[in-house]
Protein backbone atom coordinates (compact mmCIF):
# COMPACT_ATOMS: atom_id res chain seq x y z
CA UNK A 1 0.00 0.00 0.00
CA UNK A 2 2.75 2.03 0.66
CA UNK A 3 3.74 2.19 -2.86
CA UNK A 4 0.59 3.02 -4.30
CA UNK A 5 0.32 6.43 -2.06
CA UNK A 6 4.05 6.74 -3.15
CA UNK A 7 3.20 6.51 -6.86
CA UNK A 8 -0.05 8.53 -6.33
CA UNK A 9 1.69 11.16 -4.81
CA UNK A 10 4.10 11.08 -7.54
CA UNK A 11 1.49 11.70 -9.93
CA UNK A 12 0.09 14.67 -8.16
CA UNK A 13 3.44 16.32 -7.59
CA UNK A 14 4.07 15.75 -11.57
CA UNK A 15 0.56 17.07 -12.32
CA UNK A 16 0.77 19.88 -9.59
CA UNK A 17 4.13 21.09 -11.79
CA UNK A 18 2.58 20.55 -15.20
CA UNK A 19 -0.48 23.13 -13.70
CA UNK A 20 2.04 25.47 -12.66
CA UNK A 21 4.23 25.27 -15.80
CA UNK A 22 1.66 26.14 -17.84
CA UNK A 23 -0.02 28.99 -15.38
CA UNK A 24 3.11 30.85 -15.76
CA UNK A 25 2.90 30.10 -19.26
CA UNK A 26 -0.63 31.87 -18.99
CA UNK A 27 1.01 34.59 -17.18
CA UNK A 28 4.03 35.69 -19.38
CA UNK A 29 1.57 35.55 -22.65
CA UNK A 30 -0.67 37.87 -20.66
CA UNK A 31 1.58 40.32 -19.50
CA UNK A 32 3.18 40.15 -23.72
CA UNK A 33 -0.82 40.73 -24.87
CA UNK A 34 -0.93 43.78 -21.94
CA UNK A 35 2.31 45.11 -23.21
CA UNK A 36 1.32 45.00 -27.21
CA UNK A 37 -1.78 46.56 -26.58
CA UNK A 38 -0.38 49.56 -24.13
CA UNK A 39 2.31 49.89 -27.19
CA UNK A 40 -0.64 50.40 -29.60
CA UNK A 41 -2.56 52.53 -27.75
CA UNK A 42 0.63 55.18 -27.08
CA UNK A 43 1.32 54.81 -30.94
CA UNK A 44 -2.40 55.34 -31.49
CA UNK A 45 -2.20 58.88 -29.08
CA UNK A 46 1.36 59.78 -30.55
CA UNK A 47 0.35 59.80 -34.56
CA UNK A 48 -2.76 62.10 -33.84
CA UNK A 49 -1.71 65.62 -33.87
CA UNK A 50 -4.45 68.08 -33.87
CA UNK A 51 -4.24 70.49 -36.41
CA UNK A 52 -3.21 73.96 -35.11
CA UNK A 53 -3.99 76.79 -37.45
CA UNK A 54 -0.63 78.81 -38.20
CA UNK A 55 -0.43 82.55 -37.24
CA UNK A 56 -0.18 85.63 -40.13
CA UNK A 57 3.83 85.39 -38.77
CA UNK A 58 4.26 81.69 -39.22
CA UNK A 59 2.89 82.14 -42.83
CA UNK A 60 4.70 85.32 -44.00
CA UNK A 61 8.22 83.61 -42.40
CA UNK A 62 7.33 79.94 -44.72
CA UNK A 63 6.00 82.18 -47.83
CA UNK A 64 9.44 83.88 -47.48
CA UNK A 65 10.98 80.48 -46.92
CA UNK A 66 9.50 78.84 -50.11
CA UNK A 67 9.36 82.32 -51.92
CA UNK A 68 5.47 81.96 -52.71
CA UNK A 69 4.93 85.30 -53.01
CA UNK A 70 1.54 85.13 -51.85
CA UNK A 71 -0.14 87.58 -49.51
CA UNK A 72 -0.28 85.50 -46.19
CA UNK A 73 -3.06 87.65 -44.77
CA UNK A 74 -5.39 86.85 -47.63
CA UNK A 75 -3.88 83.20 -46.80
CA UNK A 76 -5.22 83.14 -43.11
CA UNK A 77 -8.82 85.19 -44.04
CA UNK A 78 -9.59 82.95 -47.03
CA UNK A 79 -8.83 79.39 -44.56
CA UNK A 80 -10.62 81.13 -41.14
CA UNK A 81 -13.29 82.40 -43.27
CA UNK A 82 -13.76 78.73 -44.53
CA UNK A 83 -13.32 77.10 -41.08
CA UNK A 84 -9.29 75.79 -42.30
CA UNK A 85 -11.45 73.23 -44.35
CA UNK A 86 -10.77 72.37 -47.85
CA UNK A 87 -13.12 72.38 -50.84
CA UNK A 88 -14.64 69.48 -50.47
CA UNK A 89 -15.50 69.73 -47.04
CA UNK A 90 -12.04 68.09 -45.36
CA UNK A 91 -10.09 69.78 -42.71
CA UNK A 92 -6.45 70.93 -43.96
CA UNK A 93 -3.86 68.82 -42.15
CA UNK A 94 -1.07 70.94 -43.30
CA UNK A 95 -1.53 74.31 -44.38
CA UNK A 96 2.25 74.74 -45.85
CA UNK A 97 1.02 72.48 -48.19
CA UNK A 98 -1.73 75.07 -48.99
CA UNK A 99 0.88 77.88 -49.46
CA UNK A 100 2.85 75.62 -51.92
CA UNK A 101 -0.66 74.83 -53.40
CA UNK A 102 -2.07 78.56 -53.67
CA UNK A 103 1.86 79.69 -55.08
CA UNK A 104 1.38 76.61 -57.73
CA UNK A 105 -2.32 77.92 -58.71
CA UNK A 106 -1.67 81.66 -59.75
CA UNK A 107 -2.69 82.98 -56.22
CA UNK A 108 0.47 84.41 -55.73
CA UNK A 109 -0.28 88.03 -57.14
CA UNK A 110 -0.66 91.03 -54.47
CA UNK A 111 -3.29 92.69 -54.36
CA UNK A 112 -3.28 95.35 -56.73
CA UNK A 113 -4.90 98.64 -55.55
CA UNK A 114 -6.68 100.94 -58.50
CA UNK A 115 -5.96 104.53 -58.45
CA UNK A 116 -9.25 105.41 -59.35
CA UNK A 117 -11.32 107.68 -56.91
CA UNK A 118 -13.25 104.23 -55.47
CA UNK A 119 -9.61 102.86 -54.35
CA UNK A 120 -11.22 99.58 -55.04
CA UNK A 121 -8.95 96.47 -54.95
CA UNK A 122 -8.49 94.53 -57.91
């Protein structure tokens, strides 16, 4: 009898370390799946910037940078008049890209002011 509780016991203990093997199994994939998804999340947070509309400064200083020679006043009224959306209804994501754009698409004249007596602006 003595060696059947021996072997029984045996079998327990070998059982008992298979269960615990394979909890800390459990545990180390866990903590991995916890770890991937905190990773995602800060990636996630990090690749959102929200957009930030540039000041009348920050424009004439990148107009002068690219040499656009647009007026950057008429830049910032035209894009807060229109909410900094585009055309078709989507919000600009990077208004230098606008300057470039307006500079590429004849917007680049001044102003011109008529002499006439109405001192309209043409």
């Amino acid at each position: 009898m003595n060696d059947k509780v021996e072997d029984l016991l045996d079998v327990i203990e070998a059982r008992l370390t298979a269960i615990a093997v394979y909890s800390e199994r459990q545990a180390i994939a866990m903590e991995a799946l916890l770890e991937l998804t905190k990773s995602k999340k800060e990636k996630t947070r990090t690749q959102t910037t929200r957009f930030k509309p540039p000041t009348a400064l920050e424009v004439g200083e990148y107009v002068k940078e690219v040499k656009a020679g647009i007026d950057p006043n008429g830049f910032i009224d035209y894009y807060t008049a229109r909410g900094w959306k585009l055309k078709g209804g989507d919000p600009v994501k990077d208004w230098k890209a606008c300057v470039r754009t307006w500079s590429r698409n004849g917007f680049s004249k001044q102003p011109v002011q008529d002499n006439d007596r109405t001192g309209a602006v043409l």
